[in-house]
PDB file of N, CA and C in Angstrom:
ATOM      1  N   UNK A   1     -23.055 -40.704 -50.586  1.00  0.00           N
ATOM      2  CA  UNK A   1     -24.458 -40.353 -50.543  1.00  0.00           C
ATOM      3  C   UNK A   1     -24.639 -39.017 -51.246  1.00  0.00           C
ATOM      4  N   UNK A   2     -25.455 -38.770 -52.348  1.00  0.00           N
ATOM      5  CA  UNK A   2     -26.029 -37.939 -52.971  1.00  0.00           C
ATOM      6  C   UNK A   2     -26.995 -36.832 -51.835  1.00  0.00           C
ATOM      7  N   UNK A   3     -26.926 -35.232 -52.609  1.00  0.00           N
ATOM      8  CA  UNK A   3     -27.694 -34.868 -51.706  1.00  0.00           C
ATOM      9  C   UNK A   3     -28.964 -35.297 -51.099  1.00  0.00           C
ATOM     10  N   UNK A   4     -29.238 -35.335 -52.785  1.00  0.00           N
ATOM     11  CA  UNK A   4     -31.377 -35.959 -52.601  1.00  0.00           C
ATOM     12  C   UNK A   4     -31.384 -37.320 -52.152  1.00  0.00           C
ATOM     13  N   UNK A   5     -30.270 -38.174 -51.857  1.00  0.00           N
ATOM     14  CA  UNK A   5     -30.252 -39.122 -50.552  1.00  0.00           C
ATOM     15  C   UNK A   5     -30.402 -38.601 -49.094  1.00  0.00           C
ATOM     16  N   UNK A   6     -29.635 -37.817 -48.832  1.00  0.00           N
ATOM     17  CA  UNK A   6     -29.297 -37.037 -47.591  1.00  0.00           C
ATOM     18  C   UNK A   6     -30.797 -36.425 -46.904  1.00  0.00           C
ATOM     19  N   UNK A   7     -31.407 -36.141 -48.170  1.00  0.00           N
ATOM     20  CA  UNK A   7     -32.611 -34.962 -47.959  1.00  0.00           C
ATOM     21  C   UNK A   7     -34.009 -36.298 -47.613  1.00  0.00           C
ATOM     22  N   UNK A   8     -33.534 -37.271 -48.312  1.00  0.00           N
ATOM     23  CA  UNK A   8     -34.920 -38.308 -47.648  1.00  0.00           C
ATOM     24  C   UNK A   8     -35.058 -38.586 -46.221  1.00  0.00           C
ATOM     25  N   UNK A   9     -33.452 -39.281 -46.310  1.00  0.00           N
ATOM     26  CA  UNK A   9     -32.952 -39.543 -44.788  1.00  0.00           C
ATOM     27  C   UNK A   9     -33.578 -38.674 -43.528  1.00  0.00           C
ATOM     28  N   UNK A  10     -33.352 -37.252 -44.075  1.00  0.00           N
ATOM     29  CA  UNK A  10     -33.563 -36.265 -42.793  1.00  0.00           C
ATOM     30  C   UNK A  10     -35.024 -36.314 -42.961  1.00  0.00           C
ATOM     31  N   UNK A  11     -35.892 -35.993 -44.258  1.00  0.00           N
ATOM     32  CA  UNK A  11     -37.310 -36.048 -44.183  1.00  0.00           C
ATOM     33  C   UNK A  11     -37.976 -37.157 -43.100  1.00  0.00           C
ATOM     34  N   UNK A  12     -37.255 -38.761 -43.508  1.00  0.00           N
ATOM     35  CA  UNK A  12     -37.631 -39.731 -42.848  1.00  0.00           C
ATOM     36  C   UNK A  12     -37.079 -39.443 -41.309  1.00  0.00           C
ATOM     37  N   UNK A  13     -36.214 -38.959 -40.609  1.00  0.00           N
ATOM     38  CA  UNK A  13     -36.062 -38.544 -38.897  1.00  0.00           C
ATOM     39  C   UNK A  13     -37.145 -37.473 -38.273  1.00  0.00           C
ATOM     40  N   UNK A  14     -37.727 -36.954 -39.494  1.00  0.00           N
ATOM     41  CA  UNK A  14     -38.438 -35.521 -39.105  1.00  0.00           C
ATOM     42  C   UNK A  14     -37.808 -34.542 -39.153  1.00  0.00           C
ATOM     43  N   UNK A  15     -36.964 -33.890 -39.889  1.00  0.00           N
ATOM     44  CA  UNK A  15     -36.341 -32.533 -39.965  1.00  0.00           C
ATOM     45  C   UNK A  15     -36.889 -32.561 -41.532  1.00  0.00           C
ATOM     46  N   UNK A  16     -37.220 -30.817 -41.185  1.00  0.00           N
ATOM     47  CA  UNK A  16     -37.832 -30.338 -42.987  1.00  0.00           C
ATOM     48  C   UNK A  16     -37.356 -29.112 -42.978  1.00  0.00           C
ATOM     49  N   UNK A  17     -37.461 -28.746 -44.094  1.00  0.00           N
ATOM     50  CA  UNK A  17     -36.587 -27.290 -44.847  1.00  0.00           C
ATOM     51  C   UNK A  17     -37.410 -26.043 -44.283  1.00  0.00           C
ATOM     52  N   UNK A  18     -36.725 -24.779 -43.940  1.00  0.00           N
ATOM     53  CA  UNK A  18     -38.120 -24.039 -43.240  1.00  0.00           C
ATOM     54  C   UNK A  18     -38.134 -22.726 -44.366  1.00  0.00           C
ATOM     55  N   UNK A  19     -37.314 -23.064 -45.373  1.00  0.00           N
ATOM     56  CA  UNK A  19     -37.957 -22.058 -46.922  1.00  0.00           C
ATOM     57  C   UNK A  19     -36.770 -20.949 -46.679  1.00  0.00           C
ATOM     58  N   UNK A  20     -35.870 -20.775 -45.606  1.00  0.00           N
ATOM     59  CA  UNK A  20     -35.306 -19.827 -45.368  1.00  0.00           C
ATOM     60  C   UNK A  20     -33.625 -20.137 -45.932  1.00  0.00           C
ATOM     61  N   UNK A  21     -32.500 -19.535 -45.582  1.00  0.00           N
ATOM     62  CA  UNK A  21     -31.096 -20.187 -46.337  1.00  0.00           C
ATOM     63  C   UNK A  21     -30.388 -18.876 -45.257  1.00  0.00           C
ATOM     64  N   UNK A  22     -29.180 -20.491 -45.218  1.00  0.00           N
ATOM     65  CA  UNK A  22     -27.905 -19.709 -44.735  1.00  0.00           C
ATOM     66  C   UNK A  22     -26.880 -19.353 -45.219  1.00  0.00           C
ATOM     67  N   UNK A  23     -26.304 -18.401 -45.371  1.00  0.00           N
ATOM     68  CA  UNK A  23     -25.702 -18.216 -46.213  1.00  0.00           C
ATOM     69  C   UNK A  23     -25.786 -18.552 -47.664  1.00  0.00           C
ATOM     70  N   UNK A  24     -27.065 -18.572 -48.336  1.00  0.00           N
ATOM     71  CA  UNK A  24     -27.180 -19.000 -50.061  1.00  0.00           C
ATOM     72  C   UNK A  24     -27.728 -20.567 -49.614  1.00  0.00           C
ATOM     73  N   UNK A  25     -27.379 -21.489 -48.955  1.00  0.00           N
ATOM     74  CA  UNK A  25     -27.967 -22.697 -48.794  1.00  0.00           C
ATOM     75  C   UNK A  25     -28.915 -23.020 -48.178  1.00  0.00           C
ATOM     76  N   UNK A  26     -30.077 -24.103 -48.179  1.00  0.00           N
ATOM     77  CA  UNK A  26     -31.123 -24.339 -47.975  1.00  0.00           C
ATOM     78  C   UNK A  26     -31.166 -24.670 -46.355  1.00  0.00           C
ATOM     79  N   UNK A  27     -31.728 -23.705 -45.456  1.00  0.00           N
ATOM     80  CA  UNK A  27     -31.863 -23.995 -43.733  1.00  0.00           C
ATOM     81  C   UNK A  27     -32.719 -24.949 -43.564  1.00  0.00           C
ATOM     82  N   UNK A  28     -32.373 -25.903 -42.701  1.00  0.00           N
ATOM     83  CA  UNK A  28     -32.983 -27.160 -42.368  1.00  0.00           C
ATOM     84  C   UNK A  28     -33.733 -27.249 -40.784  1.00  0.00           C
ATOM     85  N   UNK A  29     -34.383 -27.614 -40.297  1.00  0.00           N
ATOM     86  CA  UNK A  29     -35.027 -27.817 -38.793  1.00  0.00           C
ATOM     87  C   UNK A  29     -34.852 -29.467 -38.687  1.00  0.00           C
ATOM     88  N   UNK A  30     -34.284 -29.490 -36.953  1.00  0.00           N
ATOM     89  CA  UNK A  30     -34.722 -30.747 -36.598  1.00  0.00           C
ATOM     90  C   UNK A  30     -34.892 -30.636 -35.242  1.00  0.00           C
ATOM     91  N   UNK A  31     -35.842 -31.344 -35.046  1.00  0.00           N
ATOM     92  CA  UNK A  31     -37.030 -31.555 -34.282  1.00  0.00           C
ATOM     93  C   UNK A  31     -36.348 -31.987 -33.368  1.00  0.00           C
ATOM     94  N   UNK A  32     -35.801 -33.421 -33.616  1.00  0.00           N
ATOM     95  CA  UNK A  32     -34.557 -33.767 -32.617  1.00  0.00           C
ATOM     96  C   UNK A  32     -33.537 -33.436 -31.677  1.00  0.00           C
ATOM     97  N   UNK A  33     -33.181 -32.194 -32.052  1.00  0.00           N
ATOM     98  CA  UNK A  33     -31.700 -31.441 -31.688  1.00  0.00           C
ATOM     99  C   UNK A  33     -32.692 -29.955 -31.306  1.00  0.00           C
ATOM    100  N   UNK A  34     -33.381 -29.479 -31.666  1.00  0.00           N
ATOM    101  CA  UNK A  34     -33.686 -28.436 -31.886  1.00  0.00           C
ATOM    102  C   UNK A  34     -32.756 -27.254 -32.632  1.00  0.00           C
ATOM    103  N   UNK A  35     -32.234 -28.026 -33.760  1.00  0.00           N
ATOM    104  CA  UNK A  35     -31.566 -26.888 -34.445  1.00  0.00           C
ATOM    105  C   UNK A  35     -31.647 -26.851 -35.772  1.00  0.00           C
ATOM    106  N   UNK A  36     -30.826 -25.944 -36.461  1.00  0.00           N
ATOM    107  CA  UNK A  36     -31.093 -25.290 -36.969  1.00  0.00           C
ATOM    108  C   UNK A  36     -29.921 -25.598 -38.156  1.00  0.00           C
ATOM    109  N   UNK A  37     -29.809 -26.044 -39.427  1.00  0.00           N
ATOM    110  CA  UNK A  37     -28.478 -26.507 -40.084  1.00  0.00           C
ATOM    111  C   UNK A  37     -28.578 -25.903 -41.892  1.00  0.00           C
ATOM    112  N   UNK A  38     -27.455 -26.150 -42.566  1.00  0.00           N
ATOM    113  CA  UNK A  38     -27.427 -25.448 -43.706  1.00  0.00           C
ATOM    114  C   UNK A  38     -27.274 -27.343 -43.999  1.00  0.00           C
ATOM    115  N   UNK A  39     -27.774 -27.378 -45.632  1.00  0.00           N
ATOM    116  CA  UNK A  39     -27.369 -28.134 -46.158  1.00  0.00           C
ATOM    117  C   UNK A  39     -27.268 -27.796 -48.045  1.00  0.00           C
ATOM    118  N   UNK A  40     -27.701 -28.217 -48.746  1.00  0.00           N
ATOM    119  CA  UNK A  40     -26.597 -27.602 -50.541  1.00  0.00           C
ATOM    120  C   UNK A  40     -28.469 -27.831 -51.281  1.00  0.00           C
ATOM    121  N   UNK A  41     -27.685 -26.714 -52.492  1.00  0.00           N
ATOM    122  CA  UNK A  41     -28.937 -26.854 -53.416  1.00  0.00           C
ATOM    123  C   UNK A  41     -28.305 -27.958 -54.602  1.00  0.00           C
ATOM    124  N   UNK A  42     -27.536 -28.892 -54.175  1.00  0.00           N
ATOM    125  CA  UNK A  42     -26.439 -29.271 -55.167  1.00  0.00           C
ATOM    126  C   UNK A  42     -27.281 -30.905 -55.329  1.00  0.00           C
ATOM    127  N   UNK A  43     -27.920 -31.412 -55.859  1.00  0.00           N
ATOM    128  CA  UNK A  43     -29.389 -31.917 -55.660  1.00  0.00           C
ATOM    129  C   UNK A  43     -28.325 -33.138 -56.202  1.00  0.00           C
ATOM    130  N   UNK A  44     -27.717 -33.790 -56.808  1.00  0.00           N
ATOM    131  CA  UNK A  44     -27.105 -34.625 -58.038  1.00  0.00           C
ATOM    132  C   UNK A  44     -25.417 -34.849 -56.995  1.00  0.00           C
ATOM    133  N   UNK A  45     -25.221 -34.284 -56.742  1.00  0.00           N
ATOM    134  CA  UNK A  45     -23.698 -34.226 -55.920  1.00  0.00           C
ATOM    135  C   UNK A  45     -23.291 -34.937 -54.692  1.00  0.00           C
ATOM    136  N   UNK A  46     -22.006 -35.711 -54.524  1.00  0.00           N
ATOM    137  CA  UNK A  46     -22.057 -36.587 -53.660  1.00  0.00           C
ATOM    138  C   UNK A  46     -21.613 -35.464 -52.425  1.00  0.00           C
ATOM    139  N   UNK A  47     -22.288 -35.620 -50.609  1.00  0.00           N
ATOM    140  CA  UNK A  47     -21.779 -35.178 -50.147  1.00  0.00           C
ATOM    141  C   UNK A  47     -20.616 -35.609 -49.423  1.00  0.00           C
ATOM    142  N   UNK A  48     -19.507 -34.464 -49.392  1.00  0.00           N
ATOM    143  CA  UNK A  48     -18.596 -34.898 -48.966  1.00  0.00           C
ATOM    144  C   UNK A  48     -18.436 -35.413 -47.112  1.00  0.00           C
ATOM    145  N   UNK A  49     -17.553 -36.794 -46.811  1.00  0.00           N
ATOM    146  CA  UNK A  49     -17.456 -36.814 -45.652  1.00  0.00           C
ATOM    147  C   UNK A  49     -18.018 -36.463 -44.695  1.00  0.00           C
ATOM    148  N   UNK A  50     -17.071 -34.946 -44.503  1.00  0.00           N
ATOM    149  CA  UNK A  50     -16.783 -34.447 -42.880  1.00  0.00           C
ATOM    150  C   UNK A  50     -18.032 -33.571 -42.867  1.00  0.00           C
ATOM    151  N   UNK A  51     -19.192 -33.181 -43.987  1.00  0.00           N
ATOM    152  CA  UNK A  51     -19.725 -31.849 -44.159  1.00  0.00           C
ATOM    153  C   UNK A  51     -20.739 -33.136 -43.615  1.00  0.00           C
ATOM    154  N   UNK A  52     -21.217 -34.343 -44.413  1.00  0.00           N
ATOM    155  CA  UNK A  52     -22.375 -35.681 -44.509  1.00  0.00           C
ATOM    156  C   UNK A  52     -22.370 -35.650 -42.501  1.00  0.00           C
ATOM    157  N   UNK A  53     -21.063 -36.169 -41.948  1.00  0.00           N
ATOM    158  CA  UNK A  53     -21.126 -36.296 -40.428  1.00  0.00           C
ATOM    159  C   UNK A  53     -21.727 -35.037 -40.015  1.00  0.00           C
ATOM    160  N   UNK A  54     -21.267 -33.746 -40.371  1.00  0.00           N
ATOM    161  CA  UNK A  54     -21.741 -32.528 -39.114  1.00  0.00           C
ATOM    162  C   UNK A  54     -22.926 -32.271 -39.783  1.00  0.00           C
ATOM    163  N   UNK A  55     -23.770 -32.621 -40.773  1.00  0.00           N
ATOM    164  CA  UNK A  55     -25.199 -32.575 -41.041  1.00  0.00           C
ATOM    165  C   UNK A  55     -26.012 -33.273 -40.237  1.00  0.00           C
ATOM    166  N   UNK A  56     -25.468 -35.005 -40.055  1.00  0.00           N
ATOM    167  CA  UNK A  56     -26.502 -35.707 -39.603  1.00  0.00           C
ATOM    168  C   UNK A  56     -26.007 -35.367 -37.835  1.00  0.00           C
ATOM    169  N   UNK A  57     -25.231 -35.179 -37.532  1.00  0.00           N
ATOM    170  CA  UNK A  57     -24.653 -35.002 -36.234  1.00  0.00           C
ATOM    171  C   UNK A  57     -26.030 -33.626 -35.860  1.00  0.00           C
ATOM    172  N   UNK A  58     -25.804 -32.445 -36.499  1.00  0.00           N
ATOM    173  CA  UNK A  58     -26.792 -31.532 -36.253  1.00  0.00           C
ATOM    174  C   UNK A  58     -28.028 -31.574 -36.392  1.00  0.00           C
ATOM    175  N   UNK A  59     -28.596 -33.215 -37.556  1.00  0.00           N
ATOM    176  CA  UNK A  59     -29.749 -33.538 -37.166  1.00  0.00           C
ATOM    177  C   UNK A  59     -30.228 -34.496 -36.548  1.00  0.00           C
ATOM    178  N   UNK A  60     -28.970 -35.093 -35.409  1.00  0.00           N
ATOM    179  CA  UNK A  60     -29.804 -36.065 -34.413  1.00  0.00           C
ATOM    180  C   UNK A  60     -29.881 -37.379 -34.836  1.00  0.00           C
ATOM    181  N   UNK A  61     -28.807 -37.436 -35.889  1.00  0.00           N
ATOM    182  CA  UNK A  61     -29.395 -38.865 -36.437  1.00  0.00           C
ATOM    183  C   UNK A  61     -28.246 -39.847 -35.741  1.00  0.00           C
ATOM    184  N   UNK A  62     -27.035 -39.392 -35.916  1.00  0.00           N
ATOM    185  CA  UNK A  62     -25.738 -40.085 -35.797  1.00  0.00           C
ATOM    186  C   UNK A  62     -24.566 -39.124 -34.385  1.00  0.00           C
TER     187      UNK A  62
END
């Protein structure tokens, strides 16, 4: 899965970008979890694995 796959996915659960960055990467909100997650400005790039699980894991999806 590509990032700008990753980034629909979460749009479609209800988590959106809140303009802010962690560490250099784009901070994410979900509504779900109530937290708070980094994900890549790497828009074209497949994400890897273990990083794809602790994204959707932190947004409630999986």
């Amino acid at each position: 899965m590509k990032y700008t796959e990753l980034h629909r996915k979460l749009r479609k659960f209800g988590c959106y970008p809140t303009g802010d960055t962690i560490s250099g990467h784009p901070e994410w909100y979900s509504p779900i979890t109530d937290r708070y997650f980094a994900t890549s400005h790497h828009e074209s790039q497949e994400v890897k694995p273990g990083t794809l699980k602790s994204i959707l894991r932190d947004a409630g999806i999986k």
